[in-house]
N, C-alpha and C. Protein backbone atom coordinates (compact mmCIF):
# COMPACT_ATOMS: atom_id res chain seq x y z
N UNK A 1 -7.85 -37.25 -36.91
CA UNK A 1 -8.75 -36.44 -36.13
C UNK A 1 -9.61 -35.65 -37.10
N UNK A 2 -10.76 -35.78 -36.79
CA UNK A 2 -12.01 -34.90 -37.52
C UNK A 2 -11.99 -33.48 -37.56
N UNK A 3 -12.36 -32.56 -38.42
CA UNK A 3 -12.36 -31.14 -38.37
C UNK A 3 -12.97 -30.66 -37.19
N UNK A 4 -13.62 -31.13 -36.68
CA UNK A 4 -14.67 -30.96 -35.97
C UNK A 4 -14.23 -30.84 -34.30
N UNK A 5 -13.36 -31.93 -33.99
CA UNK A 5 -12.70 -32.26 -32.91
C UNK A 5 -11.47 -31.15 -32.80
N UNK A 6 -10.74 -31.14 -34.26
CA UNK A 6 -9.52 -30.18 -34.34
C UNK A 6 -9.95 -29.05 -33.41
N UNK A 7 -11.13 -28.30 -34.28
CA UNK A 7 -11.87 -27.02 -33.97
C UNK A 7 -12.19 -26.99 -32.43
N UNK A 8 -12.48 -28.00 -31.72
CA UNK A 8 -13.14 -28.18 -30.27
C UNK A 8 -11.62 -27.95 -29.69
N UNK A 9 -10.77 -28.94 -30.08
CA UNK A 9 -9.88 -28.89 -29.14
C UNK A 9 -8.51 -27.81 -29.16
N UNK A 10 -8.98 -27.10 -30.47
CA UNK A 10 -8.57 -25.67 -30.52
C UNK A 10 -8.91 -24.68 -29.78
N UNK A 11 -10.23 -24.84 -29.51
CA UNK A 11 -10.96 -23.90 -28.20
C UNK A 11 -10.66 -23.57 -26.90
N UNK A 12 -10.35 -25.09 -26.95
CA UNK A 12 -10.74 -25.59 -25.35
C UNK A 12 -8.67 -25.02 -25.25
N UNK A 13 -7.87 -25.11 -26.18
CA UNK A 13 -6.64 -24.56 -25.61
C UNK A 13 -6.88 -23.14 -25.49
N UNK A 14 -7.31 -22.13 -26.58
CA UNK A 14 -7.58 -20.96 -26.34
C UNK A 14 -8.03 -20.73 -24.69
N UNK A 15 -9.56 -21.55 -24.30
CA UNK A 15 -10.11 -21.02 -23.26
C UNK A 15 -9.19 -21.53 -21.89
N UNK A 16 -8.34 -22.50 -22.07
CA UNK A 16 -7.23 -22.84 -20.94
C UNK A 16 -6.18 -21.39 -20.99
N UNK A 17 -5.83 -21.05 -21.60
CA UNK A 17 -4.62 -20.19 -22.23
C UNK A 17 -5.48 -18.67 -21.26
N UNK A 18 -6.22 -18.43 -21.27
CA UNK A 18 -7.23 -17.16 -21.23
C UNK A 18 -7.39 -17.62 -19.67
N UNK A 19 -7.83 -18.68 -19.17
CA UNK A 19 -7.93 -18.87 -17.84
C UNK A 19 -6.78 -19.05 -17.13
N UNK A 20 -5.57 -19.17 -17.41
CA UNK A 20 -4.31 -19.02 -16.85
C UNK A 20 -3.80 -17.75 -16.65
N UNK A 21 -4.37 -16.72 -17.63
CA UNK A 21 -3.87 -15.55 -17.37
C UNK A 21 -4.58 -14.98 -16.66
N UNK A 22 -5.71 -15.31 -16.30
CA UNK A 22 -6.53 -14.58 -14.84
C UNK A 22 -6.47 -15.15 -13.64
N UNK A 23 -5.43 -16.38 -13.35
CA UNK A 23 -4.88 -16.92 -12.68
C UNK A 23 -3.47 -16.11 -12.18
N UNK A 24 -2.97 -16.07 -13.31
CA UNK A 24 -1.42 -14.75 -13.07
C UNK A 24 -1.53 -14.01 -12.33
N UNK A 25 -0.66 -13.32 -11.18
CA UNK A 25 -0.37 -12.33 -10.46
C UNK A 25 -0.10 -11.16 -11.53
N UNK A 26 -0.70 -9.81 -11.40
CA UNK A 26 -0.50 -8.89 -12.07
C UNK A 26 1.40 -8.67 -12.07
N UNK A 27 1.46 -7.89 -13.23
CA UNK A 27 2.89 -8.12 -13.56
C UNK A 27 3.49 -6.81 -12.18
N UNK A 28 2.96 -6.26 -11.31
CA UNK A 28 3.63 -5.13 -10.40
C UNK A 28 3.14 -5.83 -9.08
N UNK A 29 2.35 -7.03 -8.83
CA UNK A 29 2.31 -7.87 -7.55
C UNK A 29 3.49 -8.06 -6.90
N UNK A 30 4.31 -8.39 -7.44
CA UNK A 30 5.72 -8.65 -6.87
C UNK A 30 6.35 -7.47 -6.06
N UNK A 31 5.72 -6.41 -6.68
CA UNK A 31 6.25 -5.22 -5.85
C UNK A 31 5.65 -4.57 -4.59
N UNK A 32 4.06 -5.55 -4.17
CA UNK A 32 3.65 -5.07 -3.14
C UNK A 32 4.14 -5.55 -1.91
N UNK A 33 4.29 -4.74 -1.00
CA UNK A 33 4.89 -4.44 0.48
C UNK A 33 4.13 -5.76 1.27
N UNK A 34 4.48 -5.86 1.91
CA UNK A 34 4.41 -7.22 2.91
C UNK A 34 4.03 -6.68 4.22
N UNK A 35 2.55 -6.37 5.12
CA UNK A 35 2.30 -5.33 5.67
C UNK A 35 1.98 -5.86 6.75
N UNK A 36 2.56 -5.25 8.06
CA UNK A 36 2.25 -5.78 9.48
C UNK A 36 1.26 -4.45 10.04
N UNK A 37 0.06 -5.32 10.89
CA UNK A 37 -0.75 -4.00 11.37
C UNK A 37 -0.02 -3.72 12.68
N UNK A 38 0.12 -2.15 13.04
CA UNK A 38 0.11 -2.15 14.76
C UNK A 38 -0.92 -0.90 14.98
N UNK A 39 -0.57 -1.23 16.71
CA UNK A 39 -1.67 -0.07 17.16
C UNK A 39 -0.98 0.45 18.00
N UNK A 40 -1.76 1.75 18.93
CA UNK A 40 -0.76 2.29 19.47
C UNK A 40 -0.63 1.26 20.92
N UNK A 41 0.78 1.62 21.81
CA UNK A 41 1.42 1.11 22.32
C UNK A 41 1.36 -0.70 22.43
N UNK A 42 1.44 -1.07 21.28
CA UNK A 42 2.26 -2.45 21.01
C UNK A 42 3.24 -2.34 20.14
N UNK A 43 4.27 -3.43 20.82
CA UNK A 43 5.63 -3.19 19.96
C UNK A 43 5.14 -4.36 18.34
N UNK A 44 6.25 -3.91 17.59
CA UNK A 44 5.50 -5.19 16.20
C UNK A 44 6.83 -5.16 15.24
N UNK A 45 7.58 -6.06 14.71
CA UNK A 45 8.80 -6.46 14.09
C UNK A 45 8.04 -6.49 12.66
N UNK A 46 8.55 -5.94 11.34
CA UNK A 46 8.12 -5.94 10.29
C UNK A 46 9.76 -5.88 9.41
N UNK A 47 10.23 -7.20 8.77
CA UNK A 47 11.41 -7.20 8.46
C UNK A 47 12.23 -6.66 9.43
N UNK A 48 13.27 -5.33 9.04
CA UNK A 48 14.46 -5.20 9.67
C UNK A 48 14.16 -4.18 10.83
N UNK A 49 12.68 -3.93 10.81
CA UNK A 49 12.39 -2.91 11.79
C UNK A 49 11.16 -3.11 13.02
N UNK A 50 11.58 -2.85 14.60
CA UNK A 50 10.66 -3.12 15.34
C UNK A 50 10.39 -1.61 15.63
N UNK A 51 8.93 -1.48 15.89
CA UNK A 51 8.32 -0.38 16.35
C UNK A 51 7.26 -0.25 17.53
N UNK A 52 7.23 0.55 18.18
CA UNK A 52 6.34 0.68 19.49
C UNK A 52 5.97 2.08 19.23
N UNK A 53 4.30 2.36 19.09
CA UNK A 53 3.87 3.64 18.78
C UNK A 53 3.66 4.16 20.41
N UNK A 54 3.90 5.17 21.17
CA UNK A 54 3.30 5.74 22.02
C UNK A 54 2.16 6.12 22.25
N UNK A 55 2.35 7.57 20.99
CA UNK A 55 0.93 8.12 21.16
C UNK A 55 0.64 8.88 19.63
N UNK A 56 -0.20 9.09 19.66
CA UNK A 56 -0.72 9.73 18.43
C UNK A 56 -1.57 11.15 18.77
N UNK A 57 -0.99 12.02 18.17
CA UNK A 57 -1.91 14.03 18.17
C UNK A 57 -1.66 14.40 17.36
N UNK A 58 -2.45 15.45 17.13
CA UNK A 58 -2.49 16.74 16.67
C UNK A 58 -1.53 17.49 17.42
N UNK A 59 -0.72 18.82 16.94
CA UNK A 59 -0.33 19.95 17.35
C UNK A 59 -0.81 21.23 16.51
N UNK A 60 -0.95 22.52 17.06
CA UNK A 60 -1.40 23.45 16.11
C UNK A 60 -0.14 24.00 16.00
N UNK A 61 0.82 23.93 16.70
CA UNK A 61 2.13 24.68 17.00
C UNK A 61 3.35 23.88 17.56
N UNK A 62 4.44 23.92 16.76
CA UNK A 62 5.58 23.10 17.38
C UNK A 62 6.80 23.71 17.88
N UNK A 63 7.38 23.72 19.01
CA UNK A 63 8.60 24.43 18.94
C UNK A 63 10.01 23.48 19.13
N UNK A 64 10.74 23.36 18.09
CA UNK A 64 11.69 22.69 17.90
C UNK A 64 13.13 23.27 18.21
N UNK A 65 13.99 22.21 18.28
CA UNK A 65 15.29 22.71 18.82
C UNK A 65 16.26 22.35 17.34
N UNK A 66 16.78 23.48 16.84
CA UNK A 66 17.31 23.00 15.36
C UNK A 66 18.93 23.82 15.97
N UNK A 67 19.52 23.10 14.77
CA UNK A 67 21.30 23.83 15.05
C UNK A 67 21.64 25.36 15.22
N UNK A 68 20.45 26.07 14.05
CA UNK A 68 20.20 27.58 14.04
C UNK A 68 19.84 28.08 15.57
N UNK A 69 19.18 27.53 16.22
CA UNK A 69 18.49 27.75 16.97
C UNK A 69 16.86 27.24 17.42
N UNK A 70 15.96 28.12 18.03
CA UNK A 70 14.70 27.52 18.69
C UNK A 70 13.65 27.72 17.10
N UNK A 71 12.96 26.47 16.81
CA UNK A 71 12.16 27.09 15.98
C UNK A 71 10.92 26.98 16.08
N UNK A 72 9.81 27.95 15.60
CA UNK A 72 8.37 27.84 16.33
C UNK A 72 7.71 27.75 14.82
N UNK A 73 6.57 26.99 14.60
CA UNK A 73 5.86 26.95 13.51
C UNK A 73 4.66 26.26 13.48
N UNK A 74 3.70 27.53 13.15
CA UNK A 74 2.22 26.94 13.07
C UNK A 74 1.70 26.23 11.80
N UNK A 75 1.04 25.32 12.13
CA UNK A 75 0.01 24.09 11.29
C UNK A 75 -0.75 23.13 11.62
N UNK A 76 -1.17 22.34 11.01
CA UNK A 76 -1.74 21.46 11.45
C UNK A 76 -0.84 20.31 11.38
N UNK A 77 -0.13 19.70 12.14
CA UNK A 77 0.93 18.63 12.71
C UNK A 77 -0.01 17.48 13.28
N UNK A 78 0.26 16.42 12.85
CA UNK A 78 -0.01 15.08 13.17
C UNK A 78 1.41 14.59 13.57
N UNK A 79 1.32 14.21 15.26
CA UNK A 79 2.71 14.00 15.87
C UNK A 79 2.52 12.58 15.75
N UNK A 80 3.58 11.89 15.69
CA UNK A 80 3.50 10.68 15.73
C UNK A 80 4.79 10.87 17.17
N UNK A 81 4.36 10.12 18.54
CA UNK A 81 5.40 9.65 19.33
C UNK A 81 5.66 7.94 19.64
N UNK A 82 7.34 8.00 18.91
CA UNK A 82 7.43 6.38 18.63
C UNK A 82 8.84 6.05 19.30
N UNK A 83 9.33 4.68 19.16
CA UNK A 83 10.45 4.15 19.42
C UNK A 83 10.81 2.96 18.20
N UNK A 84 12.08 3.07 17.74
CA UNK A 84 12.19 2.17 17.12
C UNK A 84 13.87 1.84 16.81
N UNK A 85 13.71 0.12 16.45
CA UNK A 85 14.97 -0.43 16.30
C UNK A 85 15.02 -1.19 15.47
N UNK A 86 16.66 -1.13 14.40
CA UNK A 86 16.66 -2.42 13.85
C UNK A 86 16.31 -3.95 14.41
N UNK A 87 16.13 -4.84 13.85
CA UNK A 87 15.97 -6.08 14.49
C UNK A 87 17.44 -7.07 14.12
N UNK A 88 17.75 -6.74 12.76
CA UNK A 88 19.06 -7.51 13.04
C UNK A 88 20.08 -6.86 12.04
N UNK A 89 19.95 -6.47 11.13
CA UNK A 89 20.71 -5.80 10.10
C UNK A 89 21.05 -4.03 9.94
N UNK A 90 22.33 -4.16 10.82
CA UNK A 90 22.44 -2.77 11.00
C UNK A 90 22.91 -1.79 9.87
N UNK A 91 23.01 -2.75 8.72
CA UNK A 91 23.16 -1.54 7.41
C UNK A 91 22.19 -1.37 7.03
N UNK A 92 20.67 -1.85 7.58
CA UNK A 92 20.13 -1.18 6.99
C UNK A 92 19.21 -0.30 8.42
N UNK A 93 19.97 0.52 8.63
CA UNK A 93 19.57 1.55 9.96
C UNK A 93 18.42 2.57 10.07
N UNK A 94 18.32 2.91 9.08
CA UNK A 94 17.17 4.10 9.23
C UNK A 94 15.74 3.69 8.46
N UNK A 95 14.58 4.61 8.98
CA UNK A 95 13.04 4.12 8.69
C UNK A 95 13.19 5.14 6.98
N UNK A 96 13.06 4.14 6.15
CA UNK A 96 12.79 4.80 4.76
C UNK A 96 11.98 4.77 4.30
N UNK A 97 10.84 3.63 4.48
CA UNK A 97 9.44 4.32 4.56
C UNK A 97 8.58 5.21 5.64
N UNK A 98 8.19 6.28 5.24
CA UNK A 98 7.13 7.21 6.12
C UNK A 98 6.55 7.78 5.20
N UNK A 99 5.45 7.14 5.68
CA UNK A 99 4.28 7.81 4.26
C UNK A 99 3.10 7.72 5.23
N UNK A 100 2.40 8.92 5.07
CA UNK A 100 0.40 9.16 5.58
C UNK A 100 -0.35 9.15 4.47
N UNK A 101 -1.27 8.26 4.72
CA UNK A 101 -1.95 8.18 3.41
C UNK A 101 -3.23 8.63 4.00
N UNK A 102 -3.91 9.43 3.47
CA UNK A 102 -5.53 9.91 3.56
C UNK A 102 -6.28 10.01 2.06
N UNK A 103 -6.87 9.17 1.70
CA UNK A 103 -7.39 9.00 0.69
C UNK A 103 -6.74 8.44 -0.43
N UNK A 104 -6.21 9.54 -1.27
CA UNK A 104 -5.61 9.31 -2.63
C UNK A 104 -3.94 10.08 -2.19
N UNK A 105 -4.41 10.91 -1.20
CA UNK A 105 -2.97 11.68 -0.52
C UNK A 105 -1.81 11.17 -0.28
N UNK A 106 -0.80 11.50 -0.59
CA UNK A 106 0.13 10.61 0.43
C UNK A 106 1.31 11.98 0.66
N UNK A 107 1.67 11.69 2.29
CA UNK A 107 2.35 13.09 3.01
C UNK A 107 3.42 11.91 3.41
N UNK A 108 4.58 12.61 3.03
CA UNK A 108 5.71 12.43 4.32
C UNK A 108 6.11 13.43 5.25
N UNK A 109 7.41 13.22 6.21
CA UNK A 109 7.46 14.35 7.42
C UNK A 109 7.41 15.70 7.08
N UNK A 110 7.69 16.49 7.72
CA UNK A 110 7.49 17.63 7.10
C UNK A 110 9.42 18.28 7.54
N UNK A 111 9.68 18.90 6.27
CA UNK A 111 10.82 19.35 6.39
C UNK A 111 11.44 20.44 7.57
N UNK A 112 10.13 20.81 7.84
CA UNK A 112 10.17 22.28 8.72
C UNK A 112 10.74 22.03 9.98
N UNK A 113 10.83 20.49 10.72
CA UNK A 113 10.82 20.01 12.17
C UNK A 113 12.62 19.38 11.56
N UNK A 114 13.44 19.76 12.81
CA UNK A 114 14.16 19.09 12.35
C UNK A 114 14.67 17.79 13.15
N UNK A 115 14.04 18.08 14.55
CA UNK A 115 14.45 16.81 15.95
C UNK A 115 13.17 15.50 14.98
N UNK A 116 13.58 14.93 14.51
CA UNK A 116 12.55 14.06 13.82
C UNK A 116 13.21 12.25 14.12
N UNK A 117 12.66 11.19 14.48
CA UNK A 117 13.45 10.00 14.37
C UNK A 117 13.31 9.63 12.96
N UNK A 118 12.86 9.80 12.05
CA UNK A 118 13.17 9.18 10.63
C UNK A 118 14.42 9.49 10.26
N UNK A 119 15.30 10.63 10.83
CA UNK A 119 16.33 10.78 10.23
C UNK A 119 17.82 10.57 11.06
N UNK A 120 17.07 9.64 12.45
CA UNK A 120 18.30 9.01 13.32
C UNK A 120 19.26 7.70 12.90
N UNK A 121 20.24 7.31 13.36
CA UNK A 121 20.45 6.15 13.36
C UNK A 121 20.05 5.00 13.53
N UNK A 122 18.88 4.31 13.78
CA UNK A 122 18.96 2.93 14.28
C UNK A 122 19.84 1.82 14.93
N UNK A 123 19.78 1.22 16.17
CA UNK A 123 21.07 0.37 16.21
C UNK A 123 19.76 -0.69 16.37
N UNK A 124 20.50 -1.93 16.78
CA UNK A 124 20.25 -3.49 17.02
C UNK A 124 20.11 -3.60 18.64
N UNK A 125 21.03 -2.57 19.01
CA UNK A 125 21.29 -2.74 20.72
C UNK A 125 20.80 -2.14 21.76
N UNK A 126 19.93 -0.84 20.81
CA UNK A 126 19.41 -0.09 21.92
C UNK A 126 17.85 0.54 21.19
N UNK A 127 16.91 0.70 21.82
CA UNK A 127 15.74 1.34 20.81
C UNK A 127 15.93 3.10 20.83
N UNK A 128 15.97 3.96 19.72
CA UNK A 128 15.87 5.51 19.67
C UNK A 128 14.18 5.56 19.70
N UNK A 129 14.00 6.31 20.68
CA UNK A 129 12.78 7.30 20.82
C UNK A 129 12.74 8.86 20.55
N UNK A 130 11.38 9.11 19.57
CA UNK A 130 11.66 10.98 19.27
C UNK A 130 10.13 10.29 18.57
N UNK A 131 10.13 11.58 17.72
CA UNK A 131 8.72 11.71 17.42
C UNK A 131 8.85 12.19 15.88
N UNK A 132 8.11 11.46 15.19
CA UNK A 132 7.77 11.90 13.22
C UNK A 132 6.47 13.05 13.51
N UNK A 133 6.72 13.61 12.50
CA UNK A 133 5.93 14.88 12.15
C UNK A 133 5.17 14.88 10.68
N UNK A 134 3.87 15.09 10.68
CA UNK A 134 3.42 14.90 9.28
C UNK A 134 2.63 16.21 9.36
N UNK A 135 3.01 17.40 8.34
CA UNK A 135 2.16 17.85 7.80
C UNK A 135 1.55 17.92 7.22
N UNK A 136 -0.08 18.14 7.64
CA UNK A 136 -1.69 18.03 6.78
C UNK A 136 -2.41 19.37 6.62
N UNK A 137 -2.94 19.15 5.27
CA UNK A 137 -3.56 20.43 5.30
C UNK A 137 -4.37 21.22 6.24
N UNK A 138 -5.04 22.59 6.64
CA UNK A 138 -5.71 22.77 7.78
C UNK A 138 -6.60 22.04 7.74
N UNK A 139 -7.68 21.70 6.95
CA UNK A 139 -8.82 21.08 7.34
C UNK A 139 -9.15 19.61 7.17
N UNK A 140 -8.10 19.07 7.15
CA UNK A 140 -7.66 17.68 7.69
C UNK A 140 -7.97 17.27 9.11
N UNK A 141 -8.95 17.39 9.33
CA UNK A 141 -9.07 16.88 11.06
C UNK A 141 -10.01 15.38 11.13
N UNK A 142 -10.49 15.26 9.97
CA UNK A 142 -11.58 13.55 10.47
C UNK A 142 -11.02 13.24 8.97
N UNK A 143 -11.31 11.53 9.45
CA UNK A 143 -11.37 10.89 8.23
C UNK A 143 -10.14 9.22 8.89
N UNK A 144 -10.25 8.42 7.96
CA UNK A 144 -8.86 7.40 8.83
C UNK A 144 -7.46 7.85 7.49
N UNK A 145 -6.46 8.24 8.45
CA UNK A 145 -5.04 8.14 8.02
C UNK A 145 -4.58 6.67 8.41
N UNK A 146 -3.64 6.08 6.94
CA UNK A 146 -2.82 5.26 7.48
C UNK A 146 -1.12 5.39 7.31
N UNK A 147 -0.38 5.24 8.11
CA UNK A 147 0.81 5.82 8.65
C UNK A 147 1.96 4.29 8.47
N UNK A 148 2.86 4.29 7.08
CA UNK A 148 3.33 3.27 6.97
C UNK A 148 4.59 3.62 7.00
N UNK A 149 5.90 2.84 8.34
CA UNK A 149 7.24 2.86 8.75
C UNK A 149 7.52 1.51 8.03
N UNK A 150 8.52 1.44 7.82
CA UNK A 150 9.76 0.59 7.24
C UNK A 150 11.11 0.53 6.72
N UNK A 151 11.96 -0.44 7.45
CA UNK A 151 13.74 0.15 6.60
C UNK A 151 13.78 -0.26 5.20
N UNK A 152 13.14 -0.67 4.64
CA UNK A 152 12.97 -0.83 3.15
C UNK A 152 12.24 -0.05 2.42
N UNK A 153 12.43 0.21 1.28
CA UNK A 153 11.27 0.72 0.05
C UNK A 153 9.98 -0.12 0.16
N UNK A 154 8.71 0.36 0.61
CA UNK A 154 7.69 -0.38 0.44
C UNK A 154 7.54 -0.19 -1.08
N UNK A 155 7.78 0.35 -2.18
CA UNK A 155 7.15 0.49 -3.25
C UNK A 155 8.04 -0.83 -3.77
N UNK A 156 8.94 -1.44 -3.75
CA UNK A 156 9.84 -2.31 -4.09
C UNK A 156 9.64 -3.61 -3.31
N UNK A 157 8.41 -3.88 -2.54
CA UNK A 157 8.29 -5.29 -2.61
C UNK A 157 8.53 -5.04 -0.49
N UNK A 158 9.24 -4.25 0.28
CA UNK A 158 9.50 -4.02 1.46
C UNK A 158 8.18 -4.68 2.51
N UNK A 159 9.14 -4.63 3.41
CA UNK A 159 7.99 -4.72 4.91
C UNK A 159 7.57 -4.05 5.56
N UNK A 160 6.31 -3.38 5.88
CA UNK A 160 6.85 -2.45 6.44
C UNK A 160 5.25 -2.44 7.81
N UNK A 161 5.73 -1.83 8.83
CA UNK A 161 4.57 -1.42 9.70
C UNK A 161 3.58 -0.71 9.57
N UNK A 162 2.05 -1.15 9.26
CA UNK A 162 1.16 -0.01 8.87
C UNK A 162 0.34 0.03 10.14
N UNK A 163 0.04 1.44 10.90
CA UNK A 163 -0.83 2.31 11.78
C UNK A 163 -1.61 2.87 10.96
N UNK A 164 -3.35 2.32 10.71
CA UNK A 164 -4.76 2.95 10.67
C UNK A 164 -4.81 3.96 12.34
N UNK A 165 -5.02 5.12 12.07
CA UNK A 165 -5.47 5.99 13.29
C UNK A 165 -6.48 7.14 12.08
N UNK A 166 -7.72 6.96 13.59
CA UNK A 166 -9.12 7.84 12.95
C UNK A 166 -8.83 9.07 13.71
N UNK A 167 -8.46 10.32 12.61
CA UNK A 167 -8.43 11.33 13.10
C UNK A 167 -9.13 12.35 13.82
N UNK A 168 -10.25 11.47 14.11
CA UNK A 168 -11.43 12.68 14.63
C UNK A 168 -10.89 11.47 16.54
N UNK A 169 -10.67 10.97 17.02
CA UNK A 169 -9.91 10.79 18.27
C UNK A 169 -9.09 11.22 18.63
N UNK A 170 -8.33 11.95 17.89
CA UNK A 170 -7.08 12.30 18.51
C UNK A 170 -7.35 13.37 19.34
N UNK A 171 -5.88 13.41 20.36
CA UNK A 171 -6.13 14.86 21.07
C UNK A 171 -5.46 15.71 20.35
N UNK A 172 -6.07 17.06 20.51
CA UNK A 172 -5.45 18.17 19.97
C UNK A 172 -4.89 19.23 20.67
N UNK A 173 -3.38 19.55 20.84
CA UNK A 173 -2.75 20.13 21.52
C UNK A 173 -2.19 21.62 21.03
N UNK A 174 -2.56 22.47 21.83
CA UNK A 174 -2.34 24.10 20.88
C UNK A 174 -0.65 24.25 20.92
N UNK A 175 -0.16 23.73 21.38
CA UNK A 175 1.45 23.96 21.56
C UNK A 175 1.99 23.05 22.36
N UNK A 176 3.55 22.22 20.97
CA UNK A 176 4.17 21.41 21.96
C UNK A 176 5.18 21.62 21.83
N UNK A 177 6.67 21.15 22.58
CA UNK A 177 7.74 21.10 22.43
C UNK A 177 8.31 19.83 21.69
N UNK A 178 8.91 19.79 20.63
CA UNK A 178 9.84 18.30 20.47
C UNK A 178 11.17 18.21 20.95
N UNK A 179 11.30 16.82 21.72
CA UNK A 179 12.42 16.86 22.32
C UNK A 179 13.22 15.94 21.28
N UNK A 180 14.83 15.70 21.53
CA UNK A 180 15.74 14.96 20.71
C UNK A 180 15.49 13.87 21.22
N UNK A 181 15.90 13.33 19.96
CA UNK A 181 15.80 11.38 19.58
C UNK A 181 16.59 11.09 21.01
N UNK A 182 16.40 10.43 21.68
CA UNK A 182 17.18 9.67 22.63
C UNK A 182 16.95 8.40 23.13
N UNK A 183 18.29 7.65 23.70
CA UNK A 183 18.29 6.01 23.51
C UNK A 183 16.79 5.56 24.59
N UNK A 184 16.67 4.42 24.47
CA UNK A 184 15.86 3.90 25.99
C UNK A 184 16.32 2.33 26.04
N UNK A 185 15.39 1.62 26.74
CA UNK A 185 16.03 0.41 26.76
C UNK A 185 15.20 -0.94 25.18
N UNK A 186 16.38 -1.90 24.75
CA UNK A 186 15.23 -2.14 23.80
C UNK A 186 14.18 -2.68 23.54
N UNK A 187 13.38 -2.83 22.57
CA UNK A 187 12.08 -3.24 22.43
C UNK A 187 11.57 -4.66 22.62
């Protein structure tokens, strides 16, 4: 083989070698979430978890029922009212993703509420209904939030249910009550 050819077909491996790696899945692809859209009131199975959104608000004021007693607390609350159930794997029972994303933001529930379903049981046999709570700053009122449930780690590759809701629709309610997680029939 000629110098000449060597040199060409030295290239041409370089420029194969270089086009395979922009072919490659980035080395943290593997870890993105596997994402089902829903909207409100449709039910939607995303891995080990089915969900049915009710409704979606604002509250300026919540009054909750905690072990201490009644608790009242003003903010700006984005209620989420939902139902949800495992679909088949009851060890893995509870929603461990809840994340609101608005921009670059990302909020989970807010500690202050304590009747919350992120922190119920899940069964296979029956759907729990209650309501997630996200606190946003006050002047958070427009813009699109997206609102991602799942019994897995979405950062680890998970499934999980993502809700787009445009915050300038919602209704806004000056005072609500949250009631406890309770069963209904399932999804």
């Amino acid at each position: 083989m000629n110098r000449l050819a060597s040199w060409g077909l030295g290239a041409a491996f370089i420029a194969a070698a270089w086009g395979t790696t922009l072919l490659a899945p980035a080395p943290t692809e593997w870890r993105t979430p596997y994402v089902t859209d829903i909207e409100v009131g449709e039910v939607q199975t995303s891995g080990n978890l089915t969900v049915e959104v009710h409704d979606v608000y604002f509250a300026d004021e919540l009054v909750d029922s905690q072990p201490s007693g009644v608790w009242t607390g003003a903010g700006n609350f984005l209620v989420l009212d939902l139902s949800a159930q495992v679909y088949q794997d009851e060890s893995m029972n509870r929603i461990v993703t809840r994340t609101a994303i608005l921009g670059d933001d990302e909020y989970w529930p807010t500690e202050r509420v304590y009747t919350q379903i992120g922190s119920a049981t899940l069964s296979a046999a029956i759907a729990s209904r209650g309501t997630m709570v996200f606190e946003l700053p006050p002047e958070v009122r427009s813009g699109t939030i997206i609102v991602q449930l799942g019994s897995g780690d979405a950062k680890q590759a998970g499934q999980i249910t993502q809700l787009e809701i445009s915050l300038e629709e919602l209704t806004v309610h000056d005072s609500m009550r949250l009631e406890k997680v309770r069963w209904e029939p399932s999804l």
